[in-house]
C-alpha atoms as a PDB file:
ATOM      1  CA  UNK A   1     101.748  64.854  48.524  1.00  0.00           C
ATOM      2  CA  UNK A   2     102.532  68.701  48.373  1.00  0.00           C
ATOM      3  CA  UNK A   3      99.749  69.168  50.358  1.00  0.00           C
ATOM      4  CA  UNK A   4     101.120  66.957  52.788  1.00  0.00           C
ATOM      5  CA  UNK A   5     104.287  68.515  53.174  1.00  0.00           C
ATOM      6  CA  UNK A   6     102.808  71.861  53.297  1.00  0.00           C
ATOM      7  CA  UNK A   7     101.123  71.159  56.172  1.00  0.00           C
ATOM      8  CA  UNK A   8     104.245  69.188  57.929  1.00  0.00           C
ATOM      9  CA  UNK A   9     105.870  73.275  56.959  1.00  0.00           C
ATOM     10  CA  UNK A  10     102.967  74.830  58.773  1.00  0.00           C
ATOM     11  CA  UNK A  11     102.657  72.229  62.066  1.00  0.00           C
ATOM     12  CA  UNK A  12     106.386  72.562  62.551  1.00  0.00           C
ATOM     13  CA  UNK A  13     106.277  76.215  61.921  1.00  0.00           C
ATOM     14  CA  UNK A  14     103.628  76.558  64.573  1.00  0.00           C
ATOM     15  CA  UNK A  15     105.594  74.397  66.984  1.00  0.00           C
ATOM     16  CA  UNK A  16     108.690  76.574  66.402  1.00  0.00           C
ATOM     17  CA  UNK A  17     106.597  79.524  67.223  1.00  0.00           C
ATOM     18  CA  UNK A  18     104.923  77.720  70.543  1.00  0.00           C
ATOM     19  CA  UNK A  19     108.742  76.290  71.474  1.00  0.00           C
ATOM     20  CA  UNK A  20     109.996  80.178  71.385  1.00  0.00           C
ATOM     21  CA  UNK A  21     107.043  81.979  73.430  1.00  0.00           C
ATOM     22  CA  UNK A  22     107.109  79.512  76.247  1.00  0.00           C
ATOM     23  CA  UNK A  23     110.937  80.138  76.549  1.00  0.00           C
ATOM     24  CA  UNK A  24     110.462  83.466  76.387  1.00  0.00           C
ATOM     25  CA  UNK A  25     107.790  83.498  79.315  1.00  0.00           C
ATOM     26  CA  UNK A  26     109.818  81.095  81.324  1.00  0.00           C
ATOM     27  CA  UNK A  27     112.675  83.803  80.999  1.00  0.00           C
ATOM     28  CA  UNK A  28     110.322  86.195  81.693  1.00  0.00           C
ATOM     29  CA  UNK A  29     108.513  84.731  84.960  1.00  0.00           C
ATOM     30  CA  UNK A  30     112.255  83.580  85.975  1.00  0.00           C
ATOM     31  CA  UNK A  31     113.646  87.401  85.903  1.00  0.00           C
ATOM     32  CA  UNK A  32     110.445  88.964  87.044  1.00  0.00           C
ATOM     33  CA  UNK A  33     110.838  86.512  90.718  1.00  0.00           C
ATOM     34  CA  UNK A  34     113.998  88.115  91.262  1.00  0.00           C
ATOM     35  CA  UNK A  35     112.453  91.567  91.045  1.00  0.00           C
ATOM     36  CA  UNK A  36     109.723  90.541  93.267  1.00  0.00           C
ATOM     37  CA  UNK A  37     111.798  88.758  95.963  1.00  0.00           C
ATOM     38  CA  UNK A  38     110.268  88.666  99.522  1.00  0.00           C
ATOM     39  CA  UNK A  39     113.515  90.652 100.885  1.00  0.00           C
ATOM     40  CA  UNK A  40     111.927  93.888  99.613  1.00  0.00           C
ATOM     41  CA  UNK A  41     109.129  93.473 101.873  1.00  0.00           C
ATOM     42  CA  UNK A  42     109.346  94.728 105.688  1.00  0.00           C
ATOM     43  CA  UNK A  43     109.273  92.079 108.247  1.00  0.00           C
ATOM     44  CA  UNK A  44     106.921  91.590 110.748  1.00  0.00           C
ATOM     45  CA  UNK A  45     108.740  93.389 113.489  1.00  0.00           C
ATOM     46  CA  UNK A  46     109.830  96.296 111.367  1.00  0.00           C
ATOM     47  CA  UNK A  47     106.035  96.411 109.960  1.00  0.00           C
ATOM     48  CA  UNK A  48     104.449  96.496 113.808  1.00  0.00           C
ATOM     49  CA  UNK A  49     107.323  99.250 114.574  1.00  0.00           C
ATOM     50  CA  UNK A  50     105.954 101.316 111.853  1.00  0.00           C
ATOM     51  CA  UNK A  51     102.487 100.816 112.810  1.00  0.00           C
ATOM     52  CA  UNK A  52     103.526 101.872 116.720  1.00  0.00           C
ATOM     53  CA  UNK A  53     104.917 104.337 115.614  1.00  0.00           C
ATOM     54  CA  UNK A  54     102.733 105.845 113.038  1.00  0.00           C
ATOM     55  CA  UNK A  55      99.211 104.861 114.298  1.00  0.00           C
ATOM     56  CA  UNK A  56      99.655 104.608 118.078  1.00  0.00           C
ATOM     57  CA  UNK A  57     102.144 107.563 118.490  1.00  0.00           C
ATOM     58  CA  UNK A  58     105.172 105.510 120.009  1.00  0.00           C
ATOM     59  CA  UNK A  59     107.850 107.480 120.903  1.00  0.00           C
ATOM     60  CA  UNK A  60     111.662 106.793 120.422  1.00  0.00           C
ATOM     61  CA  UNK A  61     112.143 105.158 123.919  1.00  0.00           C
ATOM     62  CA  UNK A  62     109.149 103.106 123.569  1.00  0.00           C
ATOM     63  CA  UNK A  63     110.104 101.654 120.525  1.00  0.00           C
ATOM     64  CA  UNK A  64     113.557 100.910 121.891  1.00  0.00           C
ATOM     65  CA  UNK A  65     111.478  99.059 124.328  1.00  0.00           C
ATOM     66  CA  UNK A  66     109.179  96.998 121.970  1.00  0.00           C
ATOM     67  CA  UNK A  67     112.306  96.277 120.111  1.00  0.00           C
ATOM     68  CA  UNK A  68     113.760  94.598 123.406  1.00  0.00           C
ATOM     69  CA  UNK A  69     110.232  92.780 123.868  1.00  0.00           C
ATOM     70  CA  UNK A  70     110.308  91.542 120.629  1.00  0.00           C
ATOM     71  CA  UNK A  71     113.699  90.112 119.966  1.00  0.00           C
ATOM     72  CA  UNK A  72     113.127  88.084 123.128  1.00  0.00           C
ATOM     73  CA  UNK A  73     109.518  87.238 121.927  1.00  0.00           C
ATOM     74  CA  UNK A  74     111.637  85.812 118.877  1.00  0.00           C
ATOM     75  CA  UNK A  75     114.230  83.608 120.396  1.00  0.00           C
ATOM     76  CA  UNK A  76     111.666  82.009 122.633  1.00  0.00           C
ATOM     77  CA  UNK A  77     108.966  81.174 119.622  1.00  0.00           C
ATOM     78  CA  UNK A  78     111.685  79.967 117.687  1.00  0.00           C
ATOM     79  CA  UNK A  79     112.902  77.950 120.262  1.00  0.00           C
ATOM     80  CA  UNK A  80     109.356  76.912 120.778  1.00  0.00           C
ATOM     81  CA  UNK A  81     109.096  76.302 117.013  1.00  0.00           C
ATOM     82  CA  UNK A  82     112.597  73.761 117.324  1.00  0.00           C
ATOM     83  CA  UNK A  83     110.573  72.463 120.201  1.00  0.00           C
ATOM     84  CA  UNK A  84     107.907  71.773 118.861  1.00  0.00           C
ATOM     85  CA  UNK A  85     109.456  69.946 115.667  1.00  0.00           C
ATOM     86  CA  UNK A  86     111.087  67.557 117.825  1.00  0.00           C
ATOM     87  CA  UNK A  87     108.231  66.427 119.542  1.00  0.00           C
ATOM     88  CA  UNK A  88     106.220  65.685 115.756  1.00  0.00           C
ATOM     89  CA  UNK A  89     108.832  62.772 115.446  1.00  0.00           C
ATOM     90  CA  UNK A  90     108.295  61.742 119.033  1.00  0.00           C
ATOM     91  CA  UNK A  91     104.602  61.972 118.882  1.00  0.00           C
ATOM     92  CA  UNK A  92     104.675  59.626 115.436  1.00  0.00           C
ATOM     93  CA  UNK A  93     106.873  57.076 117.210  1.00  0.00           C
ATOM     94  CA  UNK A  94     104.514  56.750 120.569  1.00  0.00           C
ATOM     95  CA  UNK A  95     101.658  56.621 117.942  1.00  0.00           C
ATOM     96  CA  UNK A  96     102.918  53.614 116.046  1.00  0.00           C
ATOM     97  CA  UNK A  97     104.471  52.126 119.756  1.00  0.00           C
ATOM     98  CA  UNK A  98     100.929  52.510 120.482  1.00  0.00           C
ATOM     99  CA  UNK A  99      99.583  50.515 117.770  1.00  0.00           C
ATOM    100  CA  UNK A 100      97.813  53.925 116.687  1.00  0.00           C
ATOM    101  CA  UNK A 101      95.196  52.937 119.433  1.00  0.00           C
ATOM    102  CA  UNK A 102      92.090  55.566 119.954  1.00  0.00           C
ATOM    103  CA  UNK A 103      93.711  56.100 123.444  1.00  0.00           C
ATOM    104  CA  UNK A 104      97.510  57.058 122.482  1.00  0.00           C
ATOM    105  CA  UNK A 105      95.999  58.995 119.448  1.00  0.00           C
ATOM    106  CA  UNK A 106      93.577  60.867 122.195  1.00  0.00           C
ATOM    107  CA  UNK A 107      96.858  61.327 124.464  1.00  0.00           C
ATOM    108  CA  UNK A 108      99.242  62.473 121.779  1.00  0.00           C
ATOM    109  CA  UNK A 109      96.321  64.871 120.618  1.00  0.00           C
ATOM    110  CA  UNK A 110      96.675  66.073 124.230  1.00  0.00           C
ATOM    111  CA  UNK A 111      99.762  66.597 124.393  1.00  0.00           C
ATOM    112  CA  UNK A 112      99.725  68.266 121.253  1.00  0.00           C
ATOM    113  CA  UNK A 113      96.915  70.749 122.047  1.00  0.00           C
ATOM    114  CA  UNK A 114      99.197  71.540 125.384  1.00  0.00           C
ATOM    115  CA  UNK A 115     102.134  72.794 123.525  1.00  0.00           C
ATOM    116  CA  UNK A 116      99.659  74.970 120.905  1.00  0.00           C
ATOM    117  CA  UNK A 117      98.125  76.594 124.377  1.00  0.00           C
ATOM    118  CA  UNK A 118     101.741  77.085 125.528  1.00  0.00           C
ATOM    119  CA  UNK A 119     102.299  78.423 122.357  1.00  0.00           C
ATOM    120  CA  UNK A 120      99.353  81.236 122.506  1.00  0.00           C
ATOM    121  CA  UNK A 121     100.052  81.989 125.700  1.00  0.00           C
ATOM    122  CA  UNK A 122     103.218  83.480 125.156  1.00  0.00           C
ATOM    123  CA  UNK A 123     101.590  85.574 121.828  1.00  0.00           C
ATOM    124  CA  UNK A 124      99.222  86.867 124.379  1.00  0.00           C
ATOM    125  CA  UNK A 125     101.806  87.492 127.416  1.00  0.00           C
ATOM    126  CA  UNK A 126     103.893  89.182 124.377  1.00  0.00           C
ATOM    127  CA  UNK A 127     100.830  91.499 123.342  1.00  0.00           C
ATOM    128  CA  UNK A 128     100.133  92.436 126.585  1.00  0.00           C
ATOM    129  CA  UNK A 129     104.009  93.484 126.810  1.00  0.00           C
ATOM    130  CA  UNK A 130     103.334  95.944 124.226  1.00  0.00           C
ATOM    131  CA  UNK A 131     100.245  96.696 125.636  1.00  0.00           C
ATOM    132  CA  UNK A 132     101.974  97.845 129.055  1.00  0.00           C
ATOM    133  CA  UNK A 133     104.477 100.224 126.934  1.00  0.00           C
ATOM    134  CA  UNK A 134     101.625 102.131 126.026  1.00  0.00           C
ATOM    135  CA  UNK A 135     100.615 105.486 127.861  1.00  0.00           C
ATOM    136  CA  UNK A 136      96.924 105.617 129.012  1.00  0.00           C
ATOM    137  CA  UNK A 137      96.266 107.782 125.662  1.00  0.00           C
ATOM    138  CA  UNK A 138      97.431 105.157 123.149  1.00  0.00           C
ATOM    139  CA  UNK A 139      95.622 102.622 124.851  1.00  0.00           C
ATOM    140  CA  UNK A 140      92.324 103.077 123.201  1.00  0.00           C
ATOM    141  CA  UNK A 141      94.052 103.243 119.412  1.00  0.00           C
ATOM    142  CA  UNK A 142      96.413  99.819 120.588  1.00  0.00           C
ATOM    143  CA  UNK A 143      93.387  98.131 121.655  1.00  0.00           C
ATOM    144  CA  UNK A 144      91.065  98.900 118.866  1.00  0.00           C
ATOM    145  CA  UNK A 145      93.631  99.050 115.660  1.00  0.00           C
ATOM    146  CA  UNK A 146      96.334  96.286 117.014  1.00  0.00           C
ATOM    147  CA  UNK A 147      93.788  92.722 116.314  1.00  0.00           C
ATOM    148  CA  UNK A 148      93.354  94.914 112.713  1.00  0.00           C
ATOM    149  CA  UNK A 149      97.169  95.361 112.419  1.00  0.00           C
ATOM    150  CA  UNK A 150      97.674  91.592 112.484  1.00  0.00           C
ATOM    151  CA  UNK A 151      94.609  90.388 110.925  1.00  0.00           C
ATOM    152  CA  UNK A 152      95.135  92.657 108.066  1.00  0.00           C
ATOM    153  CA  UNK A 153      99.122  91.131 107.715  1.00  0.00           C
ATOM    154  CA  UNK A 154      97.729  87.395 107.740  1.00  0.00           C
ATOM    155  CA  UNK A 155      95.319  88.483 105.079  1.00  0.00           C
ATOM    156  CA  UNK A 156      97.873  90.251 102.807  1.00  0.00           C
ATOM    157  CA  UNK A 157     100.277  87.011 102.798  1.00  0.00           C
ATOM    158  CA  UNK A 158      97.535  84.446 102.369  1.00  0.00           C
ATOM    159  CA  UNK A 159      96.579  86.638  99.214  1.00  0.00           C
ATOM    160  CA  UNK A 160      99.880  86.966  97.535  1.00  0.00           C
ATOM    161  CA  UNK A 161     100.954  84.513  94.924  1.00  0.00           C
ATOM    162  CA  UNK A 162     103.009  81.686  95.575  1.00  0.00           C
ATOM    163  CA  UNK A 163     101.905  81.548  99.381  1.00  0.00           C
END
């Protein structure tokens, strides 16, 4: 029986000891997100400006320019973005109106692959905007460090944690 209850002691002790670490690592995960909080890091317009800048050699005027580019470029992708979140209710309705039918799913596919084209188009037409504020020196740097620029950005967020 004492042998019994000593090892009740010793479970519950461990417990205790297992209940207190995973509070304290909670608390500890919990206040380290704060410190880490996405706010710290640059956007992606204030990241490309710093790239233009640094890399391609824009001056002053020209990056008052690409700033002008690419606030429009912003209100018209998110508009695009609204846009397009409309139409992912509208496509669901004509597919089920459709009886989800091989020929509306074709169609709606369509229709979908249309507004993704619209979609690059405009990322193009904007690149080529910041292409054109470029003097015939910086073109050769824009063109062969810009697709790195990006890539390079896409990688870094796809390998942080909790993205």
């Amino acid at each position: 029986m004492i042998n019994t209850q000593s090892r009740s002691k010793v479970f519950l002790l461990v417990i205790a000891i297992l209940l207190v670490s995973n509070i304290a690592m909670l608390t500890f995960f919990l206040m380290k997100k704060d410190d880490r909080g996405f706010n710290k890091r640059p956007d992606r317009k204030t990241m490309i400006a710093e790239f233009l800048k640094k890399e391609i050699g824009f001056t002053p005027q020209q990056l008052q320019q690409y700033d002008t580019i690419s606030t429009k470029h912003q209100e018209n992708v998110k508009k695009m973005f609204e846009d397009l979140k409309a139409s992912k209710d509208k496509q669901f309705k004509d597919l089920a109106a459709g009886n989800f039918t091989d020929s509306v799913i074709n169609l709606v596919a369509d229709r979908s692959a249309a507004s993704q084209k619209t979609m690059e188009l405009q990322m193009f037409t904007h690149l080529k905007s910041i292409r054109m504020l470029c003097t015939p020196e910086q073109l050769p740097k824009f063109d062969s460090l810009f697709a790195k620029v990006l890539n390079r950005r896409g990688t870094e967020a796809r390998k942080k944690p909790g993205n």
